[in-house]
C-alpha atoms as a PDB file:
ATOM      1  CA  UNK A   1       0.000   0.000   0.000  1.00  0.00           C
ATOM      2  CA  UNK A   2       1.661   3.367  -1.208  1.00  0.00           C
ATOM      3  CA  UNK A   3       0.554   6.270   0.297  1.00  0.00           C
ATOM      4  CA  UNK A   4       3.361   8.263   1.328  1.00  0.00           C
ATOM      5  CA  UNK A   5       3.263  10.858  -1.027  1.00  0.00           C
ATOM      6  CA  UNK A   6       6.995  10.672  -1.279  1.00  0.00           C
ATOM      7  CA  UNK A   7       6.623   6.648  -2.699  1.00  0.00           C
ATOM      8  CA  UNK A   8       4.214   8.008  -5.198  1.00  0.00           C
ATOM      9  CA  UNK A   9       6.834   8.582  -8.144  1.00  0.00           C
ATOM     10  CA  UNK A  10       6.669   4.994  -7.924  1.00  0.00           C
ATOM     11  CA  UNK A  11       3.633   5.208  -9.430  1.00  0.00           C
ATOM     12  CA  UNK A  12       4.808   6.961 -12.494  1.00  0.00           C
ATOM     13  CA  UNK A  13       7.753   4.558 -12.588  1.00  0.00           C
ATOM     14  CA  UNK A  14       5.460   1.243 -12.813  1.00  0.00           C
ATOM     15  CA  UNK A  15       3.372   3.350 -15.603  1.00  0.00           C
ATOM     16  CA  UNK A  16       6.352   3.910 -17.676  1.00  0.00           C
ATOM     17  CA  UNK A  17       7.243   0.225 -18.072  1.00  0.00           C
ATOM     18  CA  UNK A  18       4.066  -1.314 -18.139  1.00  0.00           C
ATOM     19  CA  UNK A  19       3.209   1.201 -21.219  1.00  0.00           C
ATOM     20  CA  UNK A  20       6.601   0.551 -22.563  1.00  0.00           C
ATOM     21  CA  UNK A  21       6.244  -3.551 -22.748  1.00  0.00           C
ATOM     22  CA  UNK A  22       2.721  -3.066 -24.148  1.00  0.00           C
ATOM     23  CA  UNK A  23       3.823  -1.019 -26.973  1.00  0.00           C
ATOM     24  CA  UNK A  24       6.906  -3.153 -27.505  1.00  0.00           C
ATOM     25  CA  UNK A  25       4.537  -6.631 -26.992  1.00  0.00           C
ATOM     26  CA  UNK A  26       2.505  -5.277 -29.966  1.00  0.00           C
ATOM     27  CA  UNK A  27       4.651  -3.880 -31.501  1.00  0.00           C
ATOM     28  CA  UNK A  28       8.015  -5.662 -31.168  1.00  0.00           C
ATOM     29  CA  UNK A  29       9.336  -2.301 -31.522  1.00  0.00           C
ATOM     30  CA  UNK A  30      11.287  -1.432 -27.911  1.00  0.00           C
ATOM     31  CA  UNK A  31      10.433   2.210 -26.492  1.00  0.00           C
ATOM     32  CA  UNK A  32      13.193   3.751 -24.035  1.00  0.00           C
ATOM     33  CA  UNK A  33      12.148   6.123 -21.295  1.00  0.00           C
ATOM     34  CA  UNK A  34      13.163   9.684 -20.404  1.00  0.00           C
ATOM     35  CA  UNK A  35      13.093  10.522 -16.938  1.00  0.00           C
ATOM     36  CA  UNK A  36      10.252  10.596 -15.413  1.00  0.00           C
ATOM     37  CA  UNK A  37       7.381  10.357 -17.680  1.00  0.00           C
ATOM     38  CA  UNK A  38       8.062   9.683 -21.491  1.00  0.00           C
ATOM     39  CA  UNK A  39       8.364   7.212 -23.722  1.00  0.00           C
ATOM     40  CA  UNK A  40      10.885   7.442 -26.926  1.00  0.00           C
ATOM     41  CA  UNK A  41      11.145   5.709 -30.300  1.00  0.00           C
ATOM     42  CA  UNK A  42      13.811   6.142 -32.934  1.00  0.00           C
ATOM     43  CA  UNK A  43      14.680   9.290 -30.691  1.00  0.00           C
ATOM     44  CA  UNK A  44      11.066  11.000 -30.991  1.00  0.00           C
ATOM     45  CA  UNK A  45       8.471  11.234 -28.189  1.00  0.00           C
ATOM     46  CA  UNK A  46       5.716   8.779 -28.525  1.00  0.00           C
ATOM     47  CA  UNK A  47       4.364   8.657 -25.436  1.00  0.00           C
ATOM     48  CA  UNK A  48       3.988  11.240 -22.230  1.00  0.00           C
ATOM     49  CA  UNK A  49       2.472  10.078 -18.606  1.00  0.00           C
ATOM     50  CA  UNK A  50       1.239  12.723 -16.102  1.00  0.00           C
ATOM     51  CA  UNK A  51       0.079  11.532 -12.599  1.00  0.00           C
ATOM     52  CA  UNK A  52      -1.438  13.322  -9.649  1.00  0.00           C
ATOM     53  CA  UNK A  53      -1.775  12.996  -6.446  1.00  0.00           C
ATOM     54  CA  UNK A  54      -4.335  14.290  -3.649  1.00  0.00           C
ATOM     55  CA  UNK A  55      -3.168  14.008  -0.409  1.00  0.00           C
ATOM     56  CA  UNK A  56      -4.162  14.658   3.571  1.00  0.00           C
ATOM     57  CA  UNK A  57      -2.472  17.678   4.590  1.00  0.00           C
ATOM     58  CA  UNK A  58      -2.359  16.748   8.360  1.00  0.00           C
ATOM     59  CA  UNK A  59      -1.246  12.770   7.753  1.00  0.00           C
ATOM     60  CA  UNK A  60       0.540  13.593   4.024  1.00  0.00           C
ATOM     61  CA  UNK A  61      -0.570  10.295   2.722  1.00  0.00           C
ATOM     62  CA  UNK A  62      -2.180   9.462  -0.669  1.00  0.00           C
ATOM     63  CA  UNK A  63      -5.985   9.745  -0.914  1.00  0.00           C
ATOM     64  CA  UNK A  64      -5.755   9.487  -4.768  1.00  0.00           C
ATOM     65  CA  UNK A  65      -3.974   9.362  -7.561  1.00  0.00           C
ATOM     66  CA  UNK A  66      -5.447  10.000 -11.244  1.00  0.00           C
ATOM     67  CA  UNK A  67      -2.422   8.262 -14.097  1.00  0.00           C
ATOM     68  CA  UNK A  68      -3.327   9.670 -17.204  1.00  0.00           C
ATOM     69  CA  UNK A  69      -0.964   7.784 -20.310  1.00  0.00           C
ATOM     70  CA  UNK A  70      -1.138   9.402 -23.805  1.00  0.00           C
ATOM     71  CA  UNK A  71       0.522   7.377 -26.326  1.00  0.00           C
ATOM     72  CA  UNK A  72       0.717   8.553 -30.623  1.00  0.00           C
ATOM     73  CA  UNK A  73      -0.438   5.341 -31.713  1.00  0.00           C
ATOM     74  CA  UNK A  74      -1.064   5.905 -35.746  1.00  0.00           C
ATOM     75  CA  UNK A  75      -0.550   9.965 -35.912  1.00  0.00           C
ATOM     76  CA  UNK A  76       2.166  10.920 -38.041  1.00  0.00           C
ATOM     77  CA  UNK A  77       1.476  14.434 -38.337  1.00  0.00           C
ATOM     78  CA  UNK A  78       2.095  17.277 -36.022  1.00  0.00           C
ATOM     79  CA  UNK A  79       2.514  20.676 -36.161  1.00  0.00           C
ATOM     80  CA  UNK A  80       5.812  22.231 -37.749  1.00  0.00           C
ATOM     81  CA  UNK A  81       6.954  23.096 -34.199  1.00  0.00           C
ATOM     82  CA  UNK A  82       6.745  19.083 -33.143  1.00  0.00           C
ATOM     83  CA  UNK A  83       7.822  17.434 -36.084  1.00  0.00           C
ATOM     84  CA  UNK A  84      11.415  16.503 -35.291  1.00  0.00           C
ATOM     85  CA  UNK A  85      10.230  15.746 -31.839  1.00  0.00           C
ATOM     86  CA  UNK A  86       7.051  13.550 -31.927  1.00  0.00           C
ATOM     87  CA  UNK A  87       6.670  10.400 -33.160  1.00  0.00           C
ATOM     88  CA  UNK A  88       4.412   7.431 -32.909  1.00  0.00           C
ATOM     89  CA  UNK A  89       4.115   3.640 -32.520  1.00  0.00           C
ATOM     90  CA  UNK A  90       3.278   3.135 -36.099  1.00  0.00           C
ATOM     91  CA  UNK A  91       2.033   0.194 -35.985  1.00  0.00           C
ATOM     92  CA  UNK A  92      -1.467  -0.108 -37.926  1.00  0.00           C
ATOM     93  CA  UNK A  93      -2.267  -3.603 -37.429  1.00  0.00           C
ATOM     94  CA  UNK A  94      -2.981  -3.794 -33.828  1.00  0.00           C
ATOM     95  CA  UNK A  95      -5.981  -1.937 -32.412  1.00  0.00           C
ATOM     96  CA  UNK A  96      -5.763   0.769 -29.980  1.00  0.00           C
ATOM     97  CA  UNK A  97      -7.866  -0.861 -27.969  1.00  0.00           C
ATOM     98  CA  UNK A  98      -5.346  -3.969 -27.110  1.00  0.00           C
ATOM     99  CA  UNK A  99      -3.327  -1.653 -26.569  1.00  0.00           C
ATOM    100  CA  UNK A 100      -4.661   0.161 -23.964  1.00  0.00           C
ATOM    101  CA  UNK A 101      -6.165  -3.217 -22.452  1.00  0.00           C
ATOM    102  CA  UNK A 102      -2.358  -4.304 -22.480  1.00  0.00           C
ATOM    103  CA  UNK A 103      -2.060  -0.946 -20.400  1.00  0.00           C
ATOM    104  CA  UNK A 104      -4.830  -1.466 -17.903  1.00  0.00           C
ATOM    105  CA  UNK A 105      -3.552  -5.185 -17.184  1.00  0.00           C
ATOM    106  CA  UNK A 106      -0.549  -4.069 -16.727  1.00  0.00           C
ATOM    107  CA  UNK A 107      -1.022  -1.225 -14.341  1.00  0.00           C
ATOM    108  CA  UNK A 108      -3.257  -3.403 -12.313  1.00  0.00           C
ATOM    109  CA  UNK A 109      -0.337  -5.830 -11.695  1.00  0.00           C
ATOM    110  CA  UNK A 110       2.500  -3.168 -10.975  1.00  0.00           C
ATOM    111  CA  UNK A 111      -0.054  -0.993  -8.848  1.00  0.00           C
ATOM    112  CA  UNK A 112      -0.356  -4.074  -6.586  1.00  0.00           C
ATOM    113  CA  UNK A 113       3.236  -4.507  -5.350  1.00  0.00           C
ATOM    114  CA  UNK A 114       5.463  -1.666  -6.734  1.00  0.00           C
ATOM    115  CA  UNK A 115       8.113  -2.466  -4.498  1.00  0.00           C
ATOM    116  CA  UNK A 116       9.069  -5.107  -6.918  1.00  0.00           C
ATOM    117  CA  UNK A 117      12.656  -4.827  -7.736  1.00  0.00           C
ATOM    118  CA  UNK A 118      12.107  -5.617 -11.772  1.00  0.00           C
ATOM    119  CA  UNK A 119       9.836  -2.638 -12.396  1.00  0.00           C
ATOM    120  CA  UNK A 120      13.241  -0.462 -11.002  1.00  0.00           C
ATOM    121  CA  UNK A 121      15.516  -2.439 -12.818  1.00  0.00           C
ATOM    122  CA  UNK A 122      13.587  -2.338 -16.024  1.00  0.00           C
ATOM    123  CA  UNK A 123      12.615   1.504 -15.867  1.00  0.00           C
ATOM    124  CA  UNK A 124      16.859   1.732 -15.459  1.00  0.00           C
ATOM    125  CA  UNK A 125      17.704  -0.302 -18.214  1.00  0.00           C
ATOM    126  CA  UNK A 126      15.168   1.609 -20.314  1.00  0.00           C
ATOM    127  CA  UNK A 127      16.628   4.689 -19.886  1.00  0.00           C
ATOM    128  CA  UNK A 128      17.541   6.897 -22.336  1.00  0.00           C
ATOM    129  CA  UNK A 129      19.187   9.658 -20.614  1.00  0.00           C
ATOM    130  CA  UNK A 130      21.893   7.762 -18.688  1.00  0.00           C
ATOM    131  CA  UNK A 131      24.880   9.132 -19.050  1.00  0.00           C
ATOM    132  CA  UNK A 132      23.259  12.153 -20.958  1.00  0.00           C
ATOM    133  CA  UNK A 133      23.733  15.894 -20.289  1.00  0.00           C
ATOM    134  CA  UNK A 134      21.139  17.926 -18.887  1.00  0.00           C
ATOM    135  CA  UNK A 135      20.293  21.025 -17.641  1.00  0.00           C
ATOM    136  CA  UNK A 136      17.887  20.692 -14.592  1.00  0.00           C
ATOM    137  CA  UNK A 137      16.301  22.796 -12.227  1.00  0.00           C
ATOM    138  CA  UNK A 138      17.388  22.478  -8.079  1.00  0.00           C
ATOM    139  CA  UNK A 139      16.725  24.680  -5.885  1.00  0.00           C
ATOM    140  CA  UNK A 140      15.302  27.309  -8.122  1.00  0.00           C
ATOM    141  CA  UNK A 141      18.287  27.321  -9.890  1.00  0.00           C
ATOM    142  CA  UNK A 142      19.261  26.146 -13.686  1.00  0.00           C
ATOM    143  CA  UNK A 143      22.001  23.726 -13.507  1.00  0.00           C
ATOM    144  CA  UNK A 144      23.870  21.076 -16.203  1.00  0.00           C
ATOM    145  CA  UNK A 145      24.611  18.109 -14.965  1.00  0.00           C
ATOM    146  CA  UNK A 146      25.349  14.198 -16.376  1.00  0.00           C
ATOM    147  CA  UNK A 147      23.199  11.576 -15.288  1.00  0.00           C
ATOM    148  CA  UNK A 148      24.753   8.689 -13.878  1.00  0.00           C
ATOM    149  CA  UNK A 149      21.425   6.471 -12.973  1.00  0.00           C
ATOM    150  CA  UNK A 150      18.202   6.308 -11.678  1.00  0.00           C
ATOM    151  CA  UNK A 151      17.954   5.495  -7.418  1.00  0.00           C
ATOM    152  CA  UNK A 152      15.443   3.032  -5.832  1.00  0.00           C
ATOM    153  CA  UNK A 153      12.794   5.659  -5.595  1.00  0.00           C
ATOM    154  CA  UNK A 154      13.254   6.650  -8.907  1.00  0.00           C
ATOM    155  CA  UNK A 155      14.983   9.782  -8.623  1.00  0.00           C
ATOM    156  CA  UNK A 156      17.401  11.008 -11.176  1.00  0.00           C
ATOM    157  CA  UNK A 157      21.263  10.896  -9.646  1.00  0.00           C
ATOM    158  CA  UNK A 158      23.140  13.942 -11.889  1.00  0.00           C
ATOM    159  CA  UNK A 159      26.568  14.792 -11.199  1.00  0.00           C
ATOM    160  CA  UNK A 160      27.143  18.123 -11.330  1.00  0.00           C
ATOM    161  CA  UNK A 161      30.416  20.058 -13.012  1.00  0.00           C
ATOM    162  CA  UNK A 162      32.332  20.511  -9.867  1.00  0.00           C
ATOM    163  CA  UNK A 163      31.725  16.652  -9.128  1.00  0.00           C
ATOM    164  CA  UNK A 164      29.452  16.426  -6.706  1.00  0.00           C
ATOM    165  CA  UNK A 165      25.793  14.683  -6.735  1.00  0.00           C
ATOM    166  CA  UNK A 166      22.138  15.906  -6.615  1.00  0.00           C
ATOM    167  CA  UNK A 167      19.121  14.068  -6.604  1.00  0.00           C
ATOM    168  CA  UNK A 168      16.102  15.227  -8.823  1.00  0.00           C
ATOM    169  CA  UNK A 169      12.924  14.173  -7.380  1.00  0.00           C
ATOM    170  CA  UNK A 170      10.517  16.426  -9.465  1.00  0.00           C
ATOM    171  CA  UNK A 171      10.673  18.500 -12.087  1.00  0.00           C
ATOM    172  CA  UNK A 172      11.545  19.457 -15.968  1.00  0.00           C
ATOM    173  CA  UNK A 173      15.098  17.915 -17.663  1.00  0.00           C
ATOM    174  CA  UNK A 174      16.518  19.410 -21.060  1.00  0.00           C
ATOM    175  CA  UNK A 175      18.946  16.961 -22.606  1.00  0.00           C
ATOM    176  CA  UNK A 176      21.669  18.998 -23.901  1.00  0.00           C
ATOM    177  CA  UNK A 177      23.145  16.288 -26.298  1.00  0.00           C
ATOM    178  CA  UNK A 178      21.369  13.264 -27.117  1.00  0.00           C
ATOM    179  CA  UNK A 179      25.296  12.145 -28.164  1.00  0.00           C
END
């Protein structure tokens, strides 16, 4: 049972590997993930995932949480200003339907013990921005950093210029290079 409002990035970690083997089990096309809440094909965003939480003030535990999971599945046009950034599955003989039953299975399973050390291990190995430069916000300032991995609680670990570490527990990354 997750509550803590601190445990609840969990949440979006379990969302972004359950989405990313449903698009790659109908697919067979394997997605990577961008810290915390994309999903990425042939370097273009196919999928985003936003969750919220509603918590007790006074105890600071989870009442609710709404995951809401957008994923291009046939669109292959955007607007000017997206289109060397979005992308889609592609993949026109499966139905979006599946697809989102695939989801819903999925999340049903991780949602029920997301302490289990594969949906970590998997959201790591996913990763696309490991080892990447970013530029990152801490402490309401703008800072470039390289990641070096994803902790337990899936928080980003960036090691900043004059070699020390932060942890990134919320918030916007800009990859500098995808090199």
């Amino acid at each position: 049972d997750y509550t803590d409002i601190r445990d609840a990035q969990m949440i979006t970690v379990a969302a972004a590997v359950v989405t990313a083997r449903a698009i790659e089990k109908l697919s067979g096309r394997s997605p990577g993930i961008k810290w915390v809440n994309d999903l990425f094909l042939d370097g273009k965003k196919i999928c985003g995932i936003l969750t919220e939480a509603v918590s007790d003030f006074v105890s600071g535990k989870v009442e609710s949480i709404v995951v809401g999971i957008g994923v291009n599945c046939l669109t292959d046009r955007f607007p000017p200003e997206l289109g060397g950034l979005a992308g889609a599955v592609g993949d026109r003989s499966r139905s979006r339907n599946h697809l989102a039953a695939l989801i819903a299975e999925g999340l049903i399973d991780a949602f029920r013990n997301l302490t289990d050390p594969e949906i970590i291990r998997e959201y790591r190995e996913r990763s696309v921005i490991t080892g990447k430069r970013i530029v990152y916000t801490a402490a309401g300032e703008e800072r470039t950093g390289t990641v070096t991995g994803i902790n337990d609680r899936g928080n980003l670990v960036v090691r900043d210029g004059d070699g020390g570490e932060t942890v990134v527990s919320s918030g916007e990354i800009r990859i500098v290079s995808w090199q």
